[in-house]
PDB file of N, CA and C in Angstrom:
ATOM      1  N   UNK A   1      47.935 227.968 111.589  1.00  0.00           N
ATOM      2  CA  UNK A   1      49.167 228.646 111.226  1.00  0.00           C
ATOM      3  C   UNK A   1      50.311 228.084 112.066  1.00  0.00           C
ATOM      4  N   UNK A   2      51.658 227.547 111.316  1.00  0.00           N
ATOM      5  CA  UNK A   2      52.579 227.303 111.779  1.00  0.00           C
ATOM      6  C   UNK A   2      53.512 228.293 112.679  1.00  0.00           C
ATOM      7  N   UNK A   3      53.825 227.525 114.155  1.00  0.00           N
ATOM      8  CA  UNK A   3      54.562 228.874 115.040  1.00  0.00           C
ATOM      9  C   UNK A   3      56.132 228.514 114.023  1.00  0.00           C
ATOM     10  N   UNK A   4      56.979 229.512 114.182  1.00  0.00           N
ATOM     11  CA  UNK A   4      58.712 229.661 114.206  1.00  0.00           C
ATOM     12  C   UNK A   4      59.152 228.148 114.254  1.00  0.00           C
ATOM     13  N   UNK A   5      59.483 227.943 115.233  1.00  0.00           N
ATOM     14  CA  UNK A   5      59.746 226.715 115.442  1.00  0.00           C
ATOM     15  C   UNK A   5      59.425 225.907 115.049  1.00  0.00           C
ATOM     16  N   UNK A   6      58.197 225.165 114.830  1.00  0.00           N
ATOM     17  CA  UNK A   6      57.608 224.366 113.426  1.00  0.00           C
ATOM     18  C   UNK A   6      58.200 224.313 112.008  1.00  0.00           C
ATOM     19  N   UNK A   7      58.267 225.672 111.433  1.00  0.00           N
ATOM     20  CA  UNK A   7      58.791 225.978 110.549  1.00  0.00           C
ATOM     21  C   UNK A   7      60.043 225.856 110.355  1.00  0.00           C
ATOM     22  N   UNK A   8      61.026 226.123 111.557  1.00  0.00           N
ATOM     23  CA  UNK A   8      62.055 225.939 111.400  1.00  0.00           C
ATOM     24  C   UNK A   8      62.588 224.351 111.563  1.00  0.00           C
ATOM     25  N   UNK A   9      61.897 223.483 112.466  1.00  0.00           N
ATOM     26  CA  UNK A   9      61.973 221.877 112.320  1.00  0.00           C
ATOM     27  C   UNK A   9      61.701 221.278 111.242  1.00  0.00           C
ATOM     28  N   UNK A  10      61.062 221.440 110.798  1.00  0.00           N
ATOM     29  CA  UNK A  10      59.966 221.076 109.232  1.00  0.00           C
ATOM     30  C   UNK A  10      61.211 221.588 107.860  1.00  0.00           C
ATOM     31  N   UNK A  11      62.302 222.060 108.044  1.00  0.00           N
ATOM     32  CA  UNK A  11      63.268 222.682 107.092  1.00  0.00           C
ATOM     33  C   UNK A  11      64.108 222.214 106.673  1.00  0.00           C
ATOM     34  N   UNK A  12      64.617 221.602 105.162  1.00  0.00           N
ATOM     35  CA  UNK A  12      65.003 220.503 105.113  1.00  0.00           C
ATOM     36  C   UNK A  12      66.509 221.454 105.356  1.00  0.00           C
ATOM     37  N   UNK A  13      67.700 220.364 105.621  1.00  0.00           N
ATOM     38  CA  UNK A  13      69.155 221.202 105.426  1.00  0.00           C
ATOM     39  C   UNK A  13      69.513 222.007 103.909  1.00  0.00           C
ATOM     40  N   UNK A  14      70.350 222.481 103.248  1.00  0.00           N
ATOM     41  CA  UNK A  14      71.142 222.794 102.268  1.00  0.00           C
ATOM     42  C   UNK A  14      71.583 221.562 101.504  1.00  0.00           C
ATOM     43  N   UNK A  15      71.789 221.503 100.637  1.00  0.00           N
ATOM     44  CA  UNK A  15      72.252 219.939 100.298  1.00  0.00           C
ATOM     45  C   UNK A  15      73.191 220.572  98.962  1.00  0.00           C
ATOM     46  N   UNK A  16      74.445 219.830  98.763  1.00  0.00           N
ATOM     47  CA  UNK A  16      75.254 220.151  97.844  1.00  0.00           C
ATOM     48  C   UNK A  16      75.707 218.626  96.678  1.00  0.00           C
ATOM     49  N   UNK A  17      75.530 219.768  95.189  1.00  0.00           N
ATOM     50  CA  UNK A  17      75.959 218.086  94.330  1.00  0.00           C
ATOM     51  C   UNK A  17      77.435 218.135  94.082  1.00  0.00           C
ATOM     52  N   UNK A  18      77.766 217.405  94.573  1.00  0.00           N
ATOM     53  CA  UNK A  18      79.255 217.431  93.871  1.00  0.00           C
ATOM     54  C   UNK A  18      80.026 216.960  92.718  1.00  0.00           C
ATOM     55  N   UNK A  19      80.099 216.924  91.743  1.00  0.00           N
ATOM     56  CA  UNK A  19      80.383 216.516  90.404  1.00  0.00           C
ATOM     57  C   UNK A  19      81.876 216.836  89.800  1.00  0.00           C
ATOM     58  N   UNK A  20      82.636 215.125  89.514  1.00  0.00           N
ATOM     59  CA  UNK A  20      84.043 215.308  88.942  1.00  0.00           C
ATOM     60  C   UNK A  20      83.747 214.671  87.312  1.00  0.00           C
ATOM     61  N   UNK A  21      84.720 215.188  86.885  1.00  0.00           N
ATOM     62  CA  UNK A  21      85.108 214.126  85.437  1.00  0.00           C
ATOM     63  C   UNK A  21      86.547 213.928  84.903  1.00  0.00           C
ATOM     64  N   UNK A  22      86.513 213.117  84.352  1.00  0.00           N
ATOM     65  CA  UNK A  22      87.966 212.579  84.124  1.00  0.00           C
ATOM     66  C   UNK A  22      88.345 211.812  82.568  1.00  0.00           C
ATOM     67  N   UNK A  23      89.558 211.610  82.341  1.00  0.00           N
ATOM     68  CA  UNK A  23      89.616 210.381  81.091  1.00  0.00           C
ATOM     69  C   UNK A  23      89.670 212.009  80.138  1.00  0.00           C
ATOM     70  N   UNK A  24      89.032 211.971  79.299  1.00  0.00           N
ATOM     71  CA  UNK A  24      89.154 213.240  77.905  1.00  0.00           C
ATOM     72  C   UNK A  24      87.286 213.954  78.465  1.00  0.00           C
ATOM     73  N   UNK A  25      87.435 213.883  79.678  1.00  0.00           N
ATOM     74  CA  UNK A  25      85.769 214.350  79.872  1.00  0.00           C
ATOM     75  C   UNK A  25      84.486 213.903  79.965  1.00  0.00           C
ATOM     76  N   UNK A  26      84.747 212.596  79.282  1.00  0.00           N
ATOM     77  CA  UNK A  26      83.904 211.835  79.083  1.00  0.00           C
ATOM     78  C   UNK A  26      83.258 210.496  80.118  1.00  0.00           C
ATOM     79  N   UNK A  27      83.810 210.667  80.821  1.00  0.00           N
ATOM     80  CA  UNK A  27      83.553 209.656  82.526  1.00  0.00           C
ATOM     81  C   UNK A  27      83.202 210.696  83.517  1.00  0.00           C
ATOM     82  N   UNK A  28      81.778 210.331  84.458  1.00  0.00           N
ATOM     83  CA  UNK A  28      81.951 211.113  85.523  1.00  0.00           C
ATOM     84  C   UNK A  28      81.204 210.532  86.729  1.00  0.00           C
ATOM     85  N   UNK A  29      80.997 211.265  87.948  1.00  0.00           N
ATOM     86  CA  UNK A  29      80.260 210.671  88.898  1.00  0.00           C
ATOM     87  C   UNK A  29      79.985 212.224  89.905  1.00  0.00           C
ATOM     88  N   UNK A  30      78.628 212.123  90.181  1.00  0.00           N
ATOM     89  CA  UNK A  30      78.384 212.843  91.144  1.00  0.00           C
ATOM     90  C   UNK A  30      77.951 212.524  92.436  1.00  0.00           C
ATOM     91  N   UNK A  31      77.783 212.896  93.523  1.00  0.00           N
ATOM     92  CA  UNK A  31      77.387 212.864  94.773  1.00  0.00           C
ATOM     93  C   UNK A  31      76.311 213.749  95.417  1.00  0.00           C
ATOM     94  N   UNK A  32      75.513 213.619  96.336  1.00  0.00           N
ATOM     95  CA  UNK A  32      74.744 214.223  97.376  1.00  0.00           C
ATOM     96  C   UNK A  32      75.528 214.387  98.541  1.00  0.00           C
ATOM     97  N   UNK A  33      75.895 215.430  99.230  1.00  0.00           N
ATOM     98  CA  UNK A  33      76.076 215.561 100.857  1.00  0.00           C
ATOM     99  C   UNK A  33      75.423 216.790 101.752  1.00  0.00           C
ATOM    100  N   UNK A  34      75.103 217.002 102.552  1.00  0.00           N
ATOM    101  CA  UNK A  34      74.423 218.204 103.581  1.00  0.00           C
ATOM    102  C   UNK A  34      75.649 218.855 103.189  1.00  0.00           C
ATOM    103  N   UNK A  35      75.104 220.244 102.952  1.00  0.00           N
ATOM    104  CA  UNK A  35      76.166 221.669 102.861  1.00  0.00           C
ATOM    105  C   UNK A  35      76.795 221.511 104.349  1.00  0.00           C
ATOM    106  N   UNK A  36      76.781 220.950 105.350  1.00  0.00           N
ATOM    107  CA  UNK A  36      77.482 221.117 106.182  1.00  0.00           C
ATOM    108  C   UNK A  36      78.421 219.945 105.992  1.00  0.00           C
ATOM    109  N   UNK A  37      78.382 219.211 105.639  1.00  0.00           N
ATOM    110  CA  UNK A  37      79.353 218.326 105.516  1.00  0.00           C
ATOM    111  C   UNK A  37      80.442 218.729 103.996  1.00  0.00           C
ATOM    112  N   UNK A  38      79.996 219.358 103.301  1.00  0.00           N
ATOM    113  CA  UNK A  38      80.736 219.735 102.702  1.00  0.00           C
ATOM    114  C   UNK A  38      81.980 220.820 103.400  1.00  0.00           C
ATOM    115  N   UNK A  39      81.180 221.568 103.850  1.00  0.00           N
ATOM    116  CA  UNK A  39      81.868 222.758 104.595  1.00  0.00           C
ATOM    117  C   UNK A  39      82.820 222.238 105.697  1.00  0.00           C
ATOM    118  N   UNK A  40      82.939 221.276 106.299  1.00  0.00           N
ATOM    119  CA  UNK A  40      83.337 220.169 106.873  1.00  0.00           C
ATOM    120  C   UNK A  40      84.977 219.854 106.152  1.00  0.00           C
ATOM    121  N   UNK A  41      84.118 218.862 105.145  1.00  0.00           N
ATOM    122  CA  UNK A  41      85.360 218.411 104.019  1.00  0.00           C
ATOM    123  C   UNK A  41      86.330 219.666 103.597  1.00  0.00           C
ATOM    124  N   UNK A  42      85.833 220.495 103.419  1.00  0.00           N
ATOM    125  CA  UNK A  42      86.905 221.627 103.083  1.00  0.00           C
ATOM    126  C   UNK A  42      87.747 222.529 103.911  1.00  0.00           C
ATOM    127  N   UNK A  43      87.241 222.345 105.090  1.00  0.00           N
ATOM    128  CA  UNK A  43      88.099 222.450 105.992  1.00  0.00           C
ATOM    129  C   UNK A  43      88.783 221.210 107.014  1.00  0.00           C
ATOM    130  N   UNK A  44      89.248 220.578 106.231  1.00  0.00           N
ATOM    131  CA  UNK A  44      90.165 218.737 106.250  1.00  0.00           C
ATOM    132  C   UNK A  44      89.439 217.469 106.790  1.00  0.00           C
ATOM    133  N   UNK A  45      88.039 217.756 107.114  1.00  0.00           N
ATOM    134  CA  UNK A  45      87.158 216.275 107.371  1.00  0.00           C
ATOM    135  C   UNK A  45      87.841 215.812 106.253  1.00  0.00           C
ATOM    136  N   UNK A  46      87.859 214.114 107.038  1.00  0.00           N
ATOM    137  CA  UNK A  46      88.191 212.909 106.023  1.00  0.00           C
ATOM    138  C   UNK A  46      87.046 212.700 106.589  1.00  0.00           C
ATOM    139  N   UNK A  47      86.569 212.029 105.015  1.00  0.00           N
ATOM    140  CA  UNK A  47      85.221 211.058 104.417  1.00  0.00           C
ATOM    141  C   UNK A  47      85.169 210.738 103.392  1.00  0.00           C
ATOM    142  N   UNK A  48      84.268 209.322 103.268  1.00  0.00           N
ATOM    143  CA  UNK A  48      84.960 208.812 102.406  1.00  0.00           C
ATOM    144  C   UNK A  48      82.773 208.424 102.021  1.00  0.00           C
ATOM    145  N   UNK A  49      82.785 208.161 100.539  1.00  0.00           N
ATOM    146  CA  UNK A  49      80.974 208.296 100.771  1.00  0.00           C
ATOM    147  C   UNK A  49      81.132 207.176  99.448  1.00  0.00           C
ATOM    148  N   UNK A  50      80.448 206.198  98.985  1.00  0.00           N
ATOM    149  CA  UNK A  50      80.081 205.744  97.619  1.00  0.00           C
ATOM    150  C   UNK A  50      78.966 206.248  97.171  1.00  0.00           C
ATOM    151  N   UNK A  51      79.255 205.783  95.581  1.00  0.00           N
ATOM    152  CA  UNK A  51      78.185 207.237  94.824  1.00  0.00           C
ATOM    153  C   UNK A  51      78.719 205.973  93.079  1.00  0.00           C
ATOM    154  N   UNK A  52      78.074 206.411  92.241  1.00  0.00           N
ATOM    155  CA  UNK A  52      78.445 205.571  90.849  1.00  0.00           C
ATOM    156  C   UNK A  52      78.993 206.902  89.809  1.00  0.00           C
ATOM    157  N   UNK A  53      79.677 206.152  89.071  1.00  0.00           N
ATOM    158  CA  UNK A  53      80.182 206.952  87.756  1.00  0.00           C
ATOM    159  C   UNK A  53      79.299 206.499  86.353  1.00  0.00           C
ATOM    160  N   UNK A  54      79.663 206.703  85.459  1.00  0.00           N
ATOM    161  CA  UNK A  54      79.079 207.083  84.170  1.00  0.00           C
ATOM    162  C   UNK A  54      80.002 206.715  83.308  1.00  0.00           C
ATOM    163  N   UNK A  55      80.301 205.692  82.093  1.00  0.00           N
ATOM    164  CA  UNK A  55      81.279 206.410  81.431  1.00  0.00           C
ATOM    165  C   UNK A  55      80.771 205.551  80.097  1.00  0.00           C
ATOM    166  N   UNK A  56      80.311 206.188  79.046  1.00  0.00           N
ATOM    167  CA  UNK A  56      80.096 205.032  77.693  1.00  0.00           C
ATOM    168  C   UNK A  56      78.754 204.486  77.909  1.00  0.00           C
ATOM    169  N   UNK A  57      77.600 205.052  78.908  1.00  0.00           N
ATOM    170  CA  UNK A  57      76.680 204.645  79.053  1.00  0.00           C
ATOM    171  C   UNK A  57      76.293 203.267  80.152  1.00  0.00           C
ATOM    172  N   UNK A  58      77.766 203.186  80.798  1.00  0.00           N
ATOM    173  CA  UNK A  58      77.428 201.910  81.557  1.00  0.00           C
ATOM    174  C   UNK A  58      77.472 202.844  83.235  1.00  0.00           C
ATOM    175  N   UNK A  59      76.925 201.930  84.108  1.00  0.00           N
ATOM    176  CA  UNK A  59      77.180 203.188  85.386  1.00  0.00           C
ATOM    177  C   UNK A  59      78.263 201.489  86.474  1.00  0.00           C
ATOM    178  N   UNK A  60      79.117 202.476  87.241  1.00  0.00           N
ATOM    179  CA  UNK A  60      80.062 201.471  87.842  1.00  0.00           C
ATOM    180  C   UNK A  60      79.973 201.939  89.311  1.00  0.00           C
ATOM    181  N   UNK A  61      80.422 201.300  90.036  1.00  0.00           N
ATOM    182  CA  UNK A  61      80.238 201.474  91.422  1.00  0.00           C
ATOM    183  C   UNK A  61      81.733 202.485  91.737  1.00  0.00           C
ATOM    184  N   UNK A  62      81.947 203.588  92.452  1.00  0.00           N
ATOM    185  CA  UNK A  62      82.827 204.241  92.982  1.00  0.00           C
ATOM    186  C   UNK A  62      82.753 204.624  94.582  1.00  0.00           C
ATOM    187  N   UNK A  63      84.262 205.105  94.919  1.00  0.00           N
ATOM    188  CA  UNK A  63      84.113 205.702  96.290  1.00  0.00           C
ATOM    189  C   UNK A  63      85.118 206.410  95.969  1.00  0.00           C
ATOM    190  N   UNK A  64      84.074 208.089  96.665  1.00  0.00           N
ATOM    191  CA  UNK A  64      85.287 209.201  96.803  1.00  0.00           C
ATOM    192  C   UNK A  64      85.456 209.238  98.331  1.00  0.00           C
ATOM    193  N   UNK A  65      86.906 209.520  98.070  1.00  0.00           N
ATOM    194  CA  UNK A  65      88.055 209.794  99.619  1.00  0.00           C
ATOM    195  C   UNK A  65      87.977 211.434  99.523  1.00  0.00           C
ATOM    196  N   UNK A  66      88.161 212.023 100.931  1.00  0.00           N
ATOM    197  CA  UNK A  66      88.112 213.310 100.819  1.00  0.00           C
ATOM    198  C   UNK A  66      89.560 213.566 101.909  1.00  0.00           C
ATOM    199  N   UNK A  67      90.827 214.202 101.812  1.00  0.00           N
ATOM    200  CA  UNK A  67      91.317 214.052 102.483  1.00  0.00           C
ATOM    201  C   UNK A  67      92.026 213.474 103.347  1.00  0.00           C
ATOM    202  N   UNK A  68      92.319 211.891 102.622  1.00  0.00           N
ATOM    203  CA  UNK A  68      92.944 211.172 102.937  1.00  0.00           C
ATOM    204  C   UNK A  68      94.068 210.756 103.880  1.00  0.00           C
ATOM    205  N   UNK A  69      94.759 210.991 104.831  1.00  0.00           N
ATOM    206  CA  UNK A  69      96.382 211.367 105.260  1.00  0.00           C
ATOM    207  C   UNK A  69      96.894 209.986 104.674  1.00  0.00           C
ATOM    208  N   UNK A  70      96.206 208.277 104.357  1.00  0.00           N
ATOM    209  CA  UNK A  70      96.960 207.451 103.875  1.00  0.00           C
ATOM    210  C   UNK A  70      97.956 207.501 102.382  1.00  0.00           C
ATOM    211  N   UNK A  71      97.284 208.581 101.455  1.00  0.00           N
ATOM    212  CA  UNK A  71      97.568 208.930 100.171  1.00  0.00           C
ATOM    213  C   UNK A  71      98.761 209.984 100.082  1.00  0.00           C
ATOM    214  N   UNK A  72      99.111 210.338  99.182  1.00  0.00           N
ATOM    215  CA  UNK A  72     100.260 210.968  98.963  1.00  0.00           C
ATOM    216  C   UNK A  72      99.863 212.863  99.319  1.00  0.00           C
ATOM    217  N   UNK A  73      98.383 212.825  98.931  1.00  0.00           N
ATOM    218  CA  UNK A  73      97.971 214.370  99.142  1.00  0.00           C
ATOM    219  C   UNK A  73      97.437 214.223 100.470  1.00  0.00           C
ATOM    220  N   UNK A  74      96.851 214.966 100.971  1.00  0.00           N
ATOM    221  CA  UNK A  74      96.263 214.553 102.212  1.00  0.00           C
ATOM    222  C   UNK A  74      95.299 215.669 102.172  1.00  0.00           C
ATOM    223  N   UNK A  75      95.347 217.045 103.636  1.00  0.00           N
ATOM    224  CA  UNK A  75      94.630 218.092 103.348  1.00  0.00           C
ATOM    225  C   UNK A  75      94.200 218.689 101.446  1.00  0.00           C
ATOM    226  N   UNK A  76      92.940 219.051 101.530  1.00  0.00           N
ATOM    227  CA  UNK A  76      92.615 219.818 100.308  1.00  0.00           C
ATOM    228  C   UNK A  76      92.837 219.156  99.104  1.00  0.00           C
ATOM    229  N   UNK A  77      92.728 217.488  99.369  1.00  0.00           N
ATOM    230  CA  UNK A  77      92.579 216.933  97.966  1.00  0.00           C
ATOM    231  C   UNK A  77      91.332 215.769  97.838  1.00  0.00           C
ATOM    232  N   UNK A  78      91.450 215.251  96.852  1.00  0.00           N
ATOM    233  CA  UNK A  78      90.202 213.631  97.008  1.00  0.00           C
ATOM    234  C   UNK A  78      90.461 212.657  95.879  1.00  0.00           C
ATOM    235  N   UNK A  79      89.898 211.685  95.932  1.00  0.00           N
ATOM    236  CA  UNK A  79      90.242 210.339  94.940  1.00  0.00           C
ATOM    237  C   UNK A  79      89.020 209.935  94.549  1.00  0.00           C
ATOM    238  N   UNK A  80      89.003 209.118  93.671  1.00  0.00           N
ATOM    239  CA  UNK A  80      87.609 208.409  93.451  1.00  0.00           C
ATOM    240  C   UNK A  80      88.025 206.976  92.926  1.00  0.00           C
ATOM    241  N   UNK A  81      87.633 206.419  93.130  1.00  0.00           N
ATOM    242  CA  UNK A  81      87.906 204.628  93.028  1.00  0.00           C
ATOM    243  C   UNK A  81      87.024 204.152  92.746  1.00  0.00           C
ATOM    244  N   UNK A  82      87.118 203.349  91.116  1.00  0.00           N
ATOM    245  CA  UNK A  82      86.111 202.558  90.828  1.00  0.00           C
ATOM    246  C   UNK A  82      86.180 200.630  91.354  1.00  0.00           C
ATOM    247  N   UNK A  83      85.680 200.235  90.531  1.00  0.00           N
ATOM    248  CA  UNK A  83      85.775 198.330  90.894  1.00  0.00           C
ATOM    249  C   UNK A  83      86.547 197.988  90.364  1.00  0.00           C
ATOM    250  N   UNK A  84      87.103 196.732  91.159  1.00  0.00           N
ATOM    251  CA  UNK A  84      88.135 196.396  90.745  1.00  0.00           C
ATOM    252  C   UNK A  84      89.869 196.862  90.335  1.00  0.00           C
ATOM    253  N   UNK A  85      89.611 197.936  91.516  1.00  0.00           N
ATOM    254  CA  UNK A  85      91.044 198.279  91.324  1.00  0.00           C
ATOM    255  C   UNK A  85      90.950 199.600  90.346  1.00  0.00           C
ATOM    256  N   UNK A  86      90.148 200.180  90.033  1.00  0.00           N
ATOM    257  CA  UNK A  86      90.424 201.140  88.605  1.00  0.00           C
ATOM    258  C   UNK A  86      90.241 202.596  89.579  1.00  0.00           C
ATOM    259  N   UNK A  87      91.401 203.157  89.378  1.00  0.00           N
ATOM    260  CA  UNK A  87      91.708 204.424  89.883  1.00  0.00           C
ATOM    261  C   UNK A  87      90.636 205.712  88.803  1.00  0.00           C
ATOM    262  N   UNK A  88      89.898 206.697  89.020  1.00  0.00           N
ATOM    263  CA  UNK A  88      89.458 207.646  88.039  1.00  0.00           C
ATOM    264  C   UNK A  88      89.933 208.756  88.618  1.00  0.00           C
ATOM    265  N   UNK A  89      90.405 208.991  89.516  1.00  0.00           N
ATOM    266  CA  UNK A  89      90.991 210.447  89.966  1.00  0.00           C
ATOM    267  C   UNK A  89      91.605 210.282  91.229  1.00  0.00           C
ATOM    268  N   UNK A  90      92.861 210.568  91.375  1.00  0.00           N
ATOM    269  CA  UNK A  90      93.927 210.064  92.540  1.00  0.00           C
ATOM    270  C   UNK A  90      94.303 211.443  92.910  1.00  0.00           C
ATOM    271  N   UNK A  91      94.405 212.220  94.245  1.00  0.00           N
ATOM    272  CA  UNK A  91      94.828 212.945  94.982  1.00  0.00           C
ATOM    273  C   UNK A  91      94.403 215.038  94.167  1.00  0.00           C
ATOM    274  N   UNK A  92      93.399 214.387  93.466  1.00  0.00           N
ATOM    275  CA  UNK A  92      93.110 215.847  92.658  1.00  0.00           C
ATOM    276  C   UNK A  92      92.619 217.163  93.858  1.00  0.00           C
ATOM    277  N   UNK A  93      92.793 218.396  93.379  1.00  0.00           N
ATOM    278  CA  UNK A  93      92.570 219.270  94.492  1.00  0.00           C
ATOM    279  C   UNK A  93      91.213 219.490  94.759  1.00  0.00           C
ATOM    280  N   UNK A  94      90.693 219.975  95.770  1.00  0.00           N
ATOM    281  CA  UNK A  94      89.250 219.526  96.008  1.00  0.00           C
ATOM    282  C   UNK A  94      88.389 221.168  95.099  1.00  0.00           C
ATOM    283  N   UNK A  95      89.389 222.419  94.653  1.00  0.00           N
ATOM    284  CA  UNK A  95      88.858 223.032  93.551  1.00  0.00           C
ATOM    285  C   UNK A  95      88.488 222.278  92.038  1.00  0.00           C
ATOM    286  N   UNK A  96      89.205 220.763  92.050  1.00  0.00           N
ATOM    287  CA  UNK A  96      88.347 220.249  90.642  1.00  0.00           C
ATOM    288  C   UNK A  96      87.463 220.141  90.556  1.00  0.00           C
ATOM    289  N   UNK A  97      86.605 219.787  91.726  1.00  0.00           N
ATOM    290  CA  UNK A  97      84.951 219.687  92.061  1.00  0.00           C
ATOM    291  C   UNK A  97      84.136 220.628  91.657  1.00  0.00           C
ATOM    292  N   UNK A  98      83.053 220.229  90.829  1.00  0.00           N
ATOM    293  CA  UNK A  98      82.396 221.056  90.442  1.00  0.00           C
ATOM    294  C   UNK A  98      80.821 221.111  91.627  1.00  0.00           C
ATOM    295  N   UNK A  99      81.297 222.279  92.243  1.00  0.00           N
ATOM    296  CA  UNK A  99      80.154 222.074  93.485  1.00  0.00           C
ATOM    297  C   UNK A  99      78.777 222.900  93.297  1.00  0.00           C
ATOM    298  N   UNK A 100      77.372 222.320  93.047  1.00  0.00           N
ATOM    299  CA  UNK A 100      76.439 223.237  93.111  1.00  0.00           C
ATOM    300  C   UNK A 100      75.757 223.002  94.312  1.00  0.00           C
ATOM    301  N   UNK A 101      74.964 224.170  94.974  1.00  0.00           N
ATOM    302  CA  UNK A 101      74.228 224.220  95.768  1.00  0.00           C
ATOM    303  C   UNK A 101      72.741 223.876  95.449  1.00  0.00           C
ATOM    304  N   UNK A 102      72.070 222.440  96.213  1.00  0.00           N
ATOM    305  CA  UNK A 102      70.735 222.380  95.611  1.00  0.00           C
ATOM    306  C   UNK A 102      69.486 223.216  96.747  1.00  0.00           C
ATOM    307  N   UNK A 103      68.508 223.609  95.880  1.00  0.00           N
ATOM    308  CA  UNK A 103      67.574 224.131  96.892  1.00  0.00           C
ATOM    309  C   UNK A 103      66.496 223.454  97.084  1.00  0.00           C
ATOM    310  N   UNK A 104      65.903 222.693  96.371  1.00  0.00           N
ATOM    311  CA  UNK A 104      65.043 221.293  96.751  1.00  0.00           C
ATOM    312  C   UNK A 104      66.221 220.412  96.214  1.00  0.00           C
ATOM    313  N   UNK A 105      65.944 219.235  97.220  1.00  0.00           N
ATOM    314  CA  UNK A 105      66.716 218.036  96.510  1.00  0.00           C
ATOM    315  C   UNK A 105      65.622 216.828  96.592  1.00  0.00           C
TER     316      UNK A 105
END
């Protein structure tokens, strides 16, 4: 039988998906981060993570910004940047995020 402590080492973190979309709905990209790093980001951590989008069946390489101060929004917003220069969401509020909480990931 496992003591407390075992159990509690052995425990994986909280983990949160984060999911935007853009264009008429039809483009999107989600992410993995520890619920603490989310909780983090929303109270003004800048981070910045790559993750891929979706759009028409092809998948593209992206990076979301969280909080930027170089961008025009700064606190309480984020971007996502595909290749080659292609903007999919510039300074949106970080309520566009569609955030679920996973319990196995």
């Amino acid at each position: 039988m496992e003591d407390a402590m075992d159990i509690k080492k052995n425990k994986t973190p909280k983990r949160v998906a984060l999911r935007a979309f853009w264009g008429n709905g039809d483009a999107e990209s989600e992410i993995r981060l520890p619920l603490s790093k989310w909780k983090k980001i929303l109270g003004g951590l800048e981070y910045e993570k790559g993750g891929y989008s979706w759009y028409e069946g092809r998948r593209y390489h992206v990076v979301w910004r969280f909080n930027m101060p170089y961008r025009q929004g700064t606190k309480g917003t984020f971007s996502i940047d595909g290749e080659e220069g292609m903007q999919c969401i510039v300074d949106a509020n970080l309520s566009d995020i569609y955030a679920d909480i996973l319990e196995n990931d």
